[in-house]
Protein backbone atom coordinates (compact mmCIF):
# COMPACT_ATOMS: atom_id res chain seq x y z
CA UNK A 1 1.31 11.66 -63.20
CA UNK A 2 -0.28 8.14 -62.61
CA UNK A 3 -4.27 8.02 -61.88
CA UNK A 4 -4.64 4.88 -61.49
CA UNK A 5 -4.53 4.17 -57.55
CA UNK A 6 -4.21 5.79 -54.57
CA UNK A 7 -1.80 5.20 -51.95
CA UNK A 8 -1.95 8.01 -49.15
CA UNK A 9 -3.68 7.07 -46.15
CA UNK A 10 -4.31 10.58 -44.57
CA UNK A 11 -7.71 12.05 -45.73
CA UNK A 12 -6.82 15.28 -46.92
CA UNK A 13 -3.96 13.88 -49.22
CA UNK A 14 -6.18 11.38 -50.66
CA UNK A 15 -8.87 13.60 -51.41
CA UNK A 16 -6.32 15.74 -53.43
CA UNK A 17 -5.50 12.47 -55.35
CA UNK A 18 -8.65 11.41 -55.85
CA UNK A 19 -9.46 14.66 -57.70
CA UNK A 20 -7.22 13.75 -60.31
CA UNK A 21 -8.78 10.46 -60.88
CA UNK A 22 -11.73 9.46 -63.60
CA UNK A 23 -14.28 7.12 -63.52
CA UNK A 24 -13.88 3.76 -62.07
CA UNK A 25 -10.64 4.97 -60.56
CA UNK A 26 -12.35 8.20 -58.95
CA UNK A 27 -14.85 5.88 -57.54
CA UNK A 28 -12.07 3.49 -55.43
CA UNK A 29 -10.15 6.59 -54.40
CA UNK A 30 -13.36 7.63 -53.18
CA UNK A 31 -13.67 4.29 -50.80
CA UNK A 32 -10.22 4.69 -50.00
CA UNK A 33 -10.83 7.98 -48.87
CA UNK A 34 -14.26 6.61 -46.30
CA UNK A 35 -11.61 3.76 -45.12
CA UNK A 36 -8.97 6.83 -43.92
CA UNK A 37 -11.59 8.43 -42.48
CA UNK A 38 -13.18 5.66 -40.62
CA UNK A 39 -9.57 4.09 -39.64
CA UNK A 40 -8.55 7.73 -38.25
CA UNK A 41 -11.63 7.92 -36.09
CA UNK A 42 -11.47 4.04 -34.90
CA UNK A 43 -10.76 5.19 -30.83
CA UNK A 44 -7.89 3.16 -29.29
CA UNK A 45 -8.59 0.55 -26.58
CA UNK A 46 -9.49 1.23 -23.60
CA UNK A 47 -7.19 -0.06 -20.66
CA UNK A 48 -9.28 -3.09 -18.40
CA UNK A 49 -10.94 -2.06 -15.33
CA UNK A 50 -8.60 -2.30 -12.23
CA UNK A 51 -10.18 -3.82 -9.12
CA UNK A 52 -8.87 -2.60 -5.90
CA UNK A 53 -7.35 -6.23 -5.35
CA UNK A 54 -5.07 -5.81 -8.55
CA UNK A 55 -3.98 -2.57 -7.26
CA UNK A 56 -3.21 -3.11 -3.99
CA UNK A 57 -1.39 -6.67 -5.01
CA UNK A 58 0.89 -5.00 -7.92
CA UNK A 59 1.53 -2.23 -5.43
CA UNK A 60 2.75 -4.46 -2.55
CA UNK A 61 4.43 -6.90 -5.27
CA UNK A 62 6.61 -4.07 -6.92
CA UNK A 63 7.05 -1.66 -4.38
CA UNK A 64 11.12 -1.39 -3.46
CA UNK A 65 10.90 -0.18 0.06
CA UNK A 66 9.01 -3.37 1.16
CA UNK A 67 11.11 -5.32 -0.83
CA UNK A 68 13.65 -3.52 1.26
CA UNK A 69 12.14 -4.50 4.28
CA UNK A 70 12.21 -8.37 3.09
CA UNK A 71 14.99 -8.05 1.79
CA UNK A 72 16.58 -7.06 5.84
CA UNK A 73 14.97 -9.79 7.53
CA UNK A 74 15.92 -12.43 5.56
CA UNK A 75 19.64 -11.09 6.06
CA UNK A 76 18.48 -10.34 10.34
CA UNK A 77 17.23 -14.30 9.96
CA UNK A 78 20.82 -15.49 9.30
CA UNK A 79 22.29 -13.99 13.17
CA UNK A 80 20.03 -16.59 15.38
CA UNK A 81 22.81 -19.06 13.67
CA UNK A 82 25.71 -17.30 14.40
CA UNK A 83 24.70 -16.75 18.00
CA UNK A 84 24.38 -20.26 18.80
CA UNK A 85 27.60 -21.06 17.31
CA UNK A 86 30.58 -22.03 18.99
CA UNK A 87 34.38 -19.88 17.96
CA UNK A 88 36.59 -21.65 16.00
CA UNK A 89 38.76 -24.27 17.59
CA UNK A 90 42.74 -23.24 17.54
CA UNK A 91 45.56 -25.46 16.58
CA UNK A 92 48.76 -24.79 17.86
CA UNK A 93 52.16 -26.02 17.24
CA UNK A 94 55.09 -25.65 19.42
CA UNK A 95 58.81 -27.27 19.75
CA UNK A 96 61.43 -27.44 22.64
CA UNK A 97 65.20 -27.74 22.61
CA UNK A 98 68.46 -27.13 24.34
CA UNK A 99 69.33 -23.30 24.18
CA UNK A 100 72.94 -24.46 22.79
CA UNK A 101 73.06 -27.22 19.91
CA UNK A 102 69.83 -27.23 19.15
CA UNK A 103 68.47 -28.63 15.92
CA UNK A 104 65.54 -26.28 14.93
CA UNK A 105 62.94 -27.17 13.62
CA UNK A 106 64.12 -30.70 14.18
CA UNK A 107 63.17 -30.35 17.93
CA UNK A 108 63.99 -32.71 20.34
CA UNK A 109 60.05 -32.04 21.80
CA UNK A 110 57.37 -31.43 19.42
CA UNK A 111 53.77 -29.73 20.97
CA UNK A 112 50.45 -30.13 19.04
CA UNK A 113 47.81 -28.69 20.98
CA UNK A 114 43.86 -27.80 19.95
CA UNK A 115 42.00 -26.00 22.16
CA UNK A 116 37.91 -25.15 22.18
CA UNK A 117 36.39 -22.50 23.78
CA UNK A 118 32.91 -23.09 25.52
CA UNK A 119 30.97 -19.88 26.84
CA UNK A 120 28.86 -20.88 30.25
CA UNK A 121 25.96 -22.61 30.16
CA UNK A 122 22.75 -21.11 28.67
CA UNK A 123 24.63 -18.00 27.17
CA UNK A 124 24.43 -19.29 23.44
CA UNK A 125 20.97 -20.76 24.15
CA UNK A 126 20.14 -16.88 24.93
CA UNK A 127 22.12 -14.94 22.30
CA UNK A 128 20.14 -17.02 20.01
CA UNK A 129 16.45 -15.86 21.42
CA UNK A 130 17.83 -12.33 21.45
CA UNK A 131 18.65 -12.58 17.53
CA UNK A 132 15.67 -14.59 17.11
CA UNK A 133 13.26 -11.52 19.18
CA UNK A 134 15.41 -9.12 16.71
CA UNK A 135 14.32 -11.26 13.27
CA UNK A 136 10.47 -10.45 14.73
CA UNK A 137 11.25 -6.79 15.23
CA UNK A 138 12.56 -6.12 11.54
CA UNK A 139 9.47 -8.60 10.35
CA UNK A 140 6.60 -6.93 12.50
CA UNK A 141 8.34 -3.00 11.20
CA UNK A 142 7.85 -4.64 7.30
CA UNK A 143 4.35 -5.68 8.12
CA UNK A 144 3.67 -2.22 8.92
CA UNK A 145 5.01 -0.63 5.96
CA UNK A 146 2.99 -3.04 4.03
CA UNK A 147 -0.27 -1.99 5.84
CA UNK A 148 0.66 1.85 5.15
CA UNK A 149 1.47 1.29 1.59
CA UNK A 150 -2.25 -0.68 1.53
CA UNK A 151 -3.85 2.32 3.36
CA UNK A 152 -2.08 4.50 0.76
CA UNK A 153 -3.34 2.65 -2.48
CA UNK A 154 -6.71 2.20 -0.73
CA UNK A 155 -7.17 6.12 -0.35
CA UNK A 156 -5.96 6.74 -3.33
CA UNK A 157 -8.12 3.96 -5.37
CA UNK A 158 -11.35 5.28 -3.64
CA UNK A 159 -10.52 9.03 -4.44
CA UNK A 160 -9.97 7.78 -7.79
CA UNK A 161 -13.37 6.42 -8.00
CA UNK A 162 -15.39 9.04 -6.96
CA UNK A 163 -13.59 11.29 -9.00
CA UNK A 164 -14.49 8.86 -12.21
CA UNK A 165 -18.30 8.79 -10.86
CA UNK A 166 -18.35 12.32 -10.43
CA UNK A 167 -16.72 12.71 -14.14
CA UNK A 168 -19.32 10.24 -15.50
CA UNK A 169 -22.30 11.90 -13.62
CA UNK A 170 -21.36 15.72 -14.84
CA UNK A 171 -20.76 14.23 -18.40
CA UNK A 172 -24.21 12.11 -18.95
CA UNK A 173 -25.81 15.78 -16.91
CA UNK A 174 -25.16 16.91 -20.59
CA UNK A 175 -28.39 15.11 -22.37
CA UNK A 176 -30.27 16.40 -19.42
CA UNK A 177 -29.21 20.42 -20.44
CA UNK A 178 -29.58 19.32 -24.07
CA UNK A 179 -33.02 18.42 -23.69
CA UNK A 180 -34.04 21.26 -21.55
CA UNK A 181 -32.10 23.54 -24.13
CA UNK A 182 -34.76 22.32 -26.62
CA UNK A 183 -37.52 22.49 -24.47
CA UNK A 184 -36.75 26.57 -24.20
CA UNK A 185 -36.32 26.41 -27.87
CA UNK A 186 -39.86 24.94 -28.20
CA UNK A 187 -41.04 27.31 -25.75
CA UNK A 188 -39.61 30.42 -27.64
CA UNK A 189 -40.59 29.19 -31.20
CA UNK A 190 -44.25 28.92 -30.00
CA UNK A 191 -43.84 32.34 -28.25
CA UNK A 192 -44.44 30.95 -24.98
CA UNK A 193 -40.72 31.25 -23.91
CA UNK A 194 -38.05 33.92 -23.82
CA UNK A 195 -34.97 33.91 -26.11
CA UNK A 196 -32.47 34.19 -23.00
CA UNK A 197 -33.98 30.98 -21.63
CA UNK A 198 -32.25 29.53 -25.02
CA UNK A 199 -28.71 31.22 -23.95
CA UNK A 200 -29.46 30.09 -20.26
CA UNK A 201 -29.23 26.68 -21.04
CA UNK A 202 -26.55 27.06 -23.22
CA UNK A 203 -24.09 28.99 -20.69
CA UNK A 204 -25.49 26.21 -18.07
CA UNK A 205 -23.41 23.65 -20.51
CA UNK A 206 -20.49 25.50 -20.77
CA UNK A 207 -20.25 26.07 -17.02
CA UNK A 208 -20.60 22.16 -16.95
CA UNK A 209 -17.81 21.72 -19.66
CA UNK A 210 -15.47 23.94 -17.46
CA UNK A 211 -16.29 21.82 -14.42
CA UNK A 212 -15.79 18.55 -16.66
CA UNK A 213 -12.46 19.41 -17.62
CA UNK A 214 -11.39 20.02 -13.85
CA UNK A 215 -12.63 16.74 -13.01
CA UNK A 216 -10.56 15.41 -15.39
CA UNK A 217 -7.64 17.19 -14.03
CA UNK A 218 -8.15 15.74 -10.52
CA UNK A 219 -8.45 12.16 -12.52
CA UNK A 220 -5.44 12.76 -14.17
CA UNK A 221 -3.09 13.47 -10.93
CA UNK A 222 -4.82 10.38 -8.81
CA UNK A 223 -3.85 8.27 -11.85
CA UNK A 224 -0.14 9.20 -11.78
CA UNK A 225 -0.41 9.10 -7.64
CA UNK A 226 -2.02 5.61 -8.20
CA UNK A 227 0.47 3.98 -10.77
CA UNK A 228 3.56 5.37 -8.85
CA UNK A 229 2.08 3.14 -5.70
CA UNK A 230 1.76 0.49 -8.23
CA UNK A 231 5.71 0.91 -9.43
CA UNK A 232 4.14 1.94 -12.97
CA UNK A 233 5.39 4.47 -15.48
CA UNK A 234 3.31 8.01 -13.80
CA UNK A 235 1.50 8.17 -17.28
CA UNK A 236 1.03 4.54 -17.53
CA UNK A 237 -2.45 3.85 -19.01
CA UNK A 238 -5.06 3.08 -15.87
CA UNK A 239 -8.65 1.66 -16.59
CA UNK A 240 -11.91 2.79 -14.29
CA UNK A 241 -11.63 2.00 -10.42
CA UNK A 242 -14.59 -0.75 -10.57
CA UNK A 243 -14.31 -1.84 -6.63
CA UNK A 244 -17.02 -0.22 -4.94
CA UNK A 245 -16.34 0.66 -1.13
CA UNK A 246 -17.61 -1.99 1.16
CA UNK A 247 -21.54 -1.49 3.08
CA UNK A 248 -19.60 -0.34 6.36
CA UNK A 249 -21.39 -1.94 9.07
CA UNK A 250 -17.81 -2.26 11.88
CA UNK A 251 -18.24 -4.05 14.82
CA UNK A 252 -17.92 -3.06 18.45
CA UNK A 253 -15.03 -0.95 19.82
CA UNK A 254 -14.47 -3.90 22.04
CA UNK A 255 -14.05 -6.63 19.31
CA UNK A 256 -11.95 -4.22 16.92
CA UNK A 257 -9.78 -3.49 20.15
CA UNK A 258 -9.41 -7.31 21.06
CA UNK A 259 -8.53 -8.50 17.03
CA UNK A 260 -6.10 -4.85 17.06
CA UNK A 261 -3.95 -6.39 19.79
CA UNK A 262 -4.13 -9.95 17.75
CA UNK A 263 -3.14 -8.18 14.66
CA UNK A 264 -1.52 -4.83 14.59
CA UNK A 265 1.94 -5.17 13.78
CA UNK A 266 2.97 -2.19 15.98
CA UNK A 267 1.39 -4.19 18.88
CA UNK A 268 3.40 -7.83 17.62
CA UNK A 269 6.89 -5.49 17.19
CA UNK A 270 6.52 -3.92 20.82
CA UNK A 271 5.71 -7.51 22.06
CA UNK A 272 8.92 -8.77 20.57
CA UNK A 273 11.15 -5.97 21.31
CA UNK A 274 10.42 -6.30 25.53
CA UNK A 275 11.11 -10.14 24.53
CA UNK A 276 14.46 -9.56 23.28
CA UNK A 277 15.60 -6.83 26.05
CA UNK A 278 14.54 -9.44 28.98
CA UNK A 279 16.42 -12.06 26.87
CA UNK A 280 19.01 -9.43 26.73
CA UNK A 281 18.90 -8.86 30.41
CA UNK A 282 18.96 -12.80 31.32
CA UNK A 283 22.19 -13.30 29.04
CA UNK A 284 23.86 -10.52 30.66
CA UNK A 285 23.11 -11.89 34.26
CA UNK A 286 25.25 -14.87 33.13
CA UNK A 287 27.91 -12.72 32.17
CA UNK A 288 29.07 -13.09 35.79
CA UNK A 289 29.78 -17.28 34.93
CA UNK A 290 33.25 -17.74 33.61
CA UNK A 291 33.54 -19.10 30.05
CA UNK A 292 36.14 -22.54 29.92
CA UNK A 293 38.42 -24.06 27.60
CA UNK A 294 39.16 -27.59 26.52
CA UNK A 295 42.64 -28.74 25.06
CA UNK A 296 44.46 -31.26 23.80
CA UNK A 297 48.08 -31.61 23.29
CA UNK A 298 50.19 -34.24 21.73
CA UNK A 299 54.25 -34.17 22.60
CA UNK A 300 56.24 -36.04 19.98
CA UNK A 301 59.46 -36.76 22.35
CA UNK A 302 62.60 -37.95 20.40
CA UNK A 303 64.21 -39.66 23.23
CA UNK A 304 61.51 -40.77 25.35
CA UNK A 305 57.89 -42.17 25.11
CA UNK A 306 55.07 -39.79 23.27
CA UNK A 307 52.67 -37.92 25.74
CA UNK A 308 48.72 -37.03 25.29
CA UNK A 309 47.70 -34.42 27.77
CA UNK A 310 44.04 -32.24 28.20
CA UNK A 311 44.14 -28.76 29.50
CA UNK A 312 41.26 -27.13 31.01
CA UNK A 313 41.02 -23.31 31.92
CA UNK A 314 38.54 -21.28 33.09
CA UNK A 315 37.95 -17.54 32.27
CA UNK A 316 38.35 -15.58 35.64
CA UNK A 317 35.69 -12.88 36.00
CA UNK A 318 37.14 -10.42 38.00
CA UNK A 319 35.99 -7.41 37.07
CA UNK A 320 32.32 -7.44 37.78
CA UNK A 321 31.21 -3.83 37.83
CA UNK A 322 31.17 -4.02 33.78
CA UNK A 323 28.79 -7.15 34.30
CA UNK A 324 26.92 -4.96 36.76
CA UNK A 325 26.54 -2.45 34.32
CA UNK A 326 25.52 -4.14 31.97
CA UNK A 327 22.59 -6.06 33.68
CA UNK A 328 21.65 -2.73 34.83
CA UNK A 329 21.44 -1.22 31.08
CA UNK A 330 19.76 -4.53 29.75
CA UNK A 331 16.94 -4.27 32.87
CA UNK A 332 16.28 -0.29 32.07
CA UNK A 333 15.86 -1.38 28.50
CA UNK A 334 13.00 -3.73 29.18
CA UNK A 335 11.27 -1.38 31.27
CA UNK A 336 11.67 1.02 28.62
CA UNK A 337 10.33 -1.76 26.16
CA UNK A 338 7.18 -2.18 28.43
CA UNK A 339 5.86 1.06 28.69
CA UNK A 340 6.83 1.70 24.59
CA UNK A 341 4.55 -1.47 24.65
CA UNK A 342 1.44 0.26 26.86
CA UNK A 343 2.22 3.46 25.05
CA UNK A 344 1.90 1.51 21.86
CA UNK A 345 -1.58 -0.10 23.25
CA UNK A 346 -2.77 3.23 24.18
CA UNK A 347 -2.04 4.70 20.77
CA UNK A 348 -3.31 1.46 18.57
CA UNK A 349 -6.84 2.06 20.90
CA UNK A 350 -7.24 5.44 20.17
CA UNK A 351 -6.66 4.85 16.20
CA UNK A 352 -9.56 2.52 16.14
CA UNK A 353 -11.93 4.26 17.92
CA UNK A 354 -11.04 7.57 16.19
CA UNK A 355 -11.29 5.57 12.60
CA UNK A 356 -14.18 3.55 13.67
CA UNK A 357 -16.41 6.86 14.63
CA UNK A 358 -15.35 8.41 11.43
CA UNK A 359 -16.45 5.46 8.92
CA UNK A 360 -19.70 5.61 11.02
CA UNK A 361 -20.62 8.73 10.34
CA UNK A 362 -18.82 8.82 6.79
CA UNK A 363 -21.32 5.90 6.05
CA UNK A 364 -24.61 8.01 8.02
CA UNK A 365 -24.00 10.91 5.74
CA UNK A 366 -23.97 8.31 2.47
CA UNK A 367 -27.32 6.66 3.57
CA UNK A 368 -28.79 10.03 3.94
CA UNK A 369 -28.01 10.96 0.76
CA UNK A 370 -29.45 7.84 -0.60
CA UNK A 371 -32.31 7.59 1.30
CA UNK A 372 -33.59 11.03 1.31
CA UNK A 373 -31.50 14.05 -0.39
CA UNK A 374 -31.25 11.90 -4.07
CA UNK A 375 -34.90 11.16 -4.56
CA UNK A 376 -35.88 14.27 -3.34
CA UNK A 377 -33.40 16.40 -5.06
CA UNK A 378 -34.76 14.40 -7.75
CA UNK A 379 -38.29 15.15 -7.55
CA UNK A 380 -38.15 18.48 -7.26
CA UNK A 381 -36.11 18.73 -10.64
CA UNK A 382 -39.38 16.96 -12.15
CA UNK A 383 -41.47 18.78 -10.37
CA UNK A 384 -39.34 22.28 -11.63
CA UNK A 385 -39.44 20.99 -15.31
CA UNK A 386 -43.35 20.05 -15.28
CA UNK A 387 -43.88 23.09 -14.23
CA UNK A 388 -41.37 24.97 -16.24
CA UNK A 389 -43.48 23.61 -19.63
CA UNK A 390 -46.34 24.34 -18.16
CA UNK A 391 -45.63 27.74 -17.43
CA UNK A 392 -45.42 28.66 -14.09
CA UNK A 393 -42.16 29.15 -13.02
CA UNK A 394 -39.12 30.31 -14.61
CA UNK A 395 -36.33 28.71 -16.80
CA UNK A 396 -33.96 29.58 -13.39
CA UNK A 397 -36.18 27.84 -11.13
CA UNK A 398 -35.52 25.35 -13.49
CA UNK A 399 -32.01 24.99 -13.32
CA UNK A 400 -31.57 25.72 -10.35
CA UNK A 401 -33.48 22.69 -9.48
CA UNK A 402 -31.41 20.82 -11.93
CA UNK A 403 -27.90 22.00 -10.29
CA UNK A 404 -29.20 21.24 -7.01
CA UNK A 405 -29.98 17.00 -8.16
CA UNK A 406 -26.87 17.11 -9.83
CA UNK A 407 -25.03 18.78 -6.75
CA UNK A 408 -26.41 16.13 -4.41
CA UNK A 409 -25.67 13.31 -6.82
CA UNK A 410 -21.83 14.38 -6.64
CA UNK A 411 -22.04 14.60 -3.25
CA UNK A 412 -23.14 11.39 -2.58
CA UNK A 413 -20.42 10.07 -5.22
CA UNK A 414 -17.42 11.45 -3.07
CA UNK A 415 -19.59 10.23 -0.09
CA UNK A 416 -19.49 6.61 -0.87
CA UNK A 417 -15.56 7.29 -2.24
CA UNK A 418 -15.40 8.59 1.71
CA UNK A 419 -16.72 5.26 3.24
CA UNK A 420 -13.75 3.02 0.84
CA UNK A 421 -11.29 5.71 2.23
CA UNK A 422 -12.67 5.76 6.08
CA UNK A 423 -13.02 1.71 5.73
CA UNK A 424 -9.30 1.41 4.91
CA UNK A 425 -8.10 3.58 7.57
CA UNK A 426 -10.06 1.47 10.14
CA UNK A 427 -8.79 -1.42 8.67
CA UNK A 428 -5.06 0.13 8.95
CA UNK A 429 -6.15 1.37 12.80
CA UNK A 430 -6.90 -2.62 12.88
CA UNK A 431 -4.11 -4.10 10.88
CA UNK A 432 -6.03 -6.26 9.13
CA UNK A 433 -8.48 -6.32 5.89
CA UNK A 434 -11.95 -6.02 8.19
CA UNK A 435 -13.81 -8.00 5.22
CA UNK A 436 -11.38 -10.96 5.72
CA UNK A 437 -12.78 -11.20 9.38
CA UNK A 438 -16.13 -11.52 10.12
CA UNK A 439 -15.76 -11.25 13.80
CA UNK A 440 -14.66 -7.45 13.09
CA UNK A 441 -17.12 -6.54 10.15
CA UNK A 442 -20.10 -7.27 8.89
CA UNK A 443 -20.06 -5.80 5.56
CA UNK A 444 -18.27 -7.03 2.68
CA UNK A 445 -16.47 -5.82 -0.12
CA UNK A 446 -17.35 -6.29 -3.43
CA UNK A 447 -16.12 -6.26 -7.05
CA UNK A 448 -19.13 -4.19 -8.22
CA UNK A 449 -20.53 -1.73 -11.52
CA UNK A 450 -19.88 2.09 -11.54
């Protein structure tokens, strides 16, 4: 067997090698062996931060129902076109002869006519707004799946961050229980503590292990909910949720109302559907003119002078109770169209309020925690562990104390995840991003630390 290098990278193998070495060569398999080590326990790289902008881009970008819905109204786009053509022109060819001893196709008369239909005037001019009315339905329905798929990353992004800050607060809650651990230690080795105090603490961090991994867990699942939104691979690699929700601060319900029926696609799609039934009603009230035809026709005489002739005809409607009928249906329709419209309104007003109440209040209970429950919460855990060292209250008082500061803390970490998902919903209730318009908010996102 050959001692005089080592080759195996895994630590245990190399070890075993290394045995066999002497000397100088002992002494490199023994660096080879600190390299293994140290290149098995180099951690892999961490994927970048993802801002809420990223995520709500990629997931608009990639997602295949919107594309879809793009995908529709550029083919709906194509009809306005096809309504304001005209039908093809026909050609016709005809020939005349004597019943007995004629020479067909050789005809003594020869007929080329072309004829063009015309429908009456305005009808094309009309087809074309109702196919145009129809291109701002389909457009106004895919701006509202966009705004839902938004409002479902958004939720989802928030959710994601308070369930990383609550991660990262339970997990750095460890030095805390380390140090008190050794502060009962102390306490016991100078025989001014009790040895349970010790196993206290130490069932306190196991609790708080168990609670870590379950906060993983819920990481875990919004990750996979997250990169499906984004089109990703479920168990795509995700880095921290580094948006933090916006200072909610929403204007009146009378401005959110007034940029809602500016901006809410629902609203715009209503708007253009009563368009395109009273289009639909005015085109069918011309039903009633009669459509005409032009011709020409060219007779190619073999005994006698060539002829050019124009025909005109005229369509002849005579049975009107169809057209009746029909301007009936197309006048229903738009009064169907206006109250889906009010019904709409009614709806869009309700959503704002509703959403605007709720990221009030979602934002009251955040400043309270800020304001009063964290710094108390934290001085009485100061107060509990001054007190604890001096001796004059219990290691339970103690944690319990502790629990209660970290409690609050985690509260107040899905509370501000609450405001990003409230804020969103408002902004769907809206249907616009509130931080783009300063008439309708007054706080501001931003691209901020954990």
């Amino acid at each position: 067997m050959n001692h005089g290098h080592c080759t195996e990278s895994h630590p245990v193998e190399t070890l075993s090698v290394c045995r066999a070495g002497r000397g100088v060569v002992a002494a490199g398999c023994l660096l080879a062996l600190l390299s293994s080590a140290s290149s098995a326990a180099e951690p892999a790289a961490l994927p970048p931060d993802l801002t809420l902008d990223r995520a709500v881009a990629e997931s608009v970008r990639a997602n295949p129902e919107l594309r879809s819905a793009v995908l529709k109204t550029a083919a709906l786009k194509e009809r306005p076109a096809q309504a304001r053509g005209l039908p093809n022109p026909m050609f016709k060819y005809g020939g005349m002869d004597a019943a007995s001893g004629g020479n067909f196709p050789n005809t003594a008369e020869k007929r080329f006519m072309l004829e063009q239909s015309f429908p009456a005037f305005g009808k094309r001019g009309l087809g074309e707004q109702v196919a145009q009315q129809e291109v701002v339905v389909a457009q106004r329905e895919a701006d509202a799946r966009v705004r839902d798929v938004v409002l479902r990353v958004k939720e989802t992004y928030f959710d994601l961050y308070g369930a990383q800050r609550s991660r990262a607060l339970v997990r750095d809650e460890e030095t805390v229980l380390v140090r008190l651990e050794k502060v009962a230690e102390t306490k016991y080795a100078a025989g001014e503590g009790a040895q349970p105090d010790v196993l206290k603490a130490q069932s306190e961090m196991a609790l708080r292990r168990q609670r870590l991994v379950e906060l993983e867990a819920d990481e875990a699942v919004l990750k996979e909910q997250l990169n499906t939104l984004m089109s990703r691979s479920p168990d795509a690699p995700l880095g921290r949720a580094v948006t933090t929700p916006a200072a909610a601060d929403p204007a009146g319900a009378d401005a959110l109302l007034a940029l809602a029926d500016k901006a809410r696609p629902e609203i715009q799609g209503a708007e253009a559907q009563v368009a395109r039934y009273e289009a639909d009603r005015r085109l069918r009230s011309r039903e009633y003119l009669p459509d005409y035809r032009l011709g020409l026709e060219y007779r190619d005489f073999a005994r006698d002078n060539d002829r050019l002739m124009f025909t005109v005809g005229l369509e002849i409607p005579l049975w009107r109770d169809q057209y009746r009928a029909g301007v009936a249906e197309a006048a229903a329709m738009t009064a169907a169209g206006t109250a889906a419209l009010e019904s709409v309104r009614r709806q869009v007003a309700s959503d704002v309020a509703q959403a605007r109440v709720r990221l009030l209040s979602a934002s009251r209970v955040l400043d309270s925690y800020r304001s009063s429950l964290i710094p108390q919460a934290e001085t009485r855990y100061k107060a509990s562990e001054a007190a604890y060292r001096a001796g004059k209250v219990d290691f339970l008082d103690l944690l319990e104390s502790e629990r209660f500061w970290l409690d609050v803390r985690l509260m107040a970490a899905g509370a501000e995840a609450n405001v990003g998902v409230q804020a969103a919903r408002l902004e769907r209730a809206v249907g616009t991003d509130l931080a783009a318009s300063p008439a309708a908010a007054s706080g501001a996102g931003t691209e901020g630390k954990n």
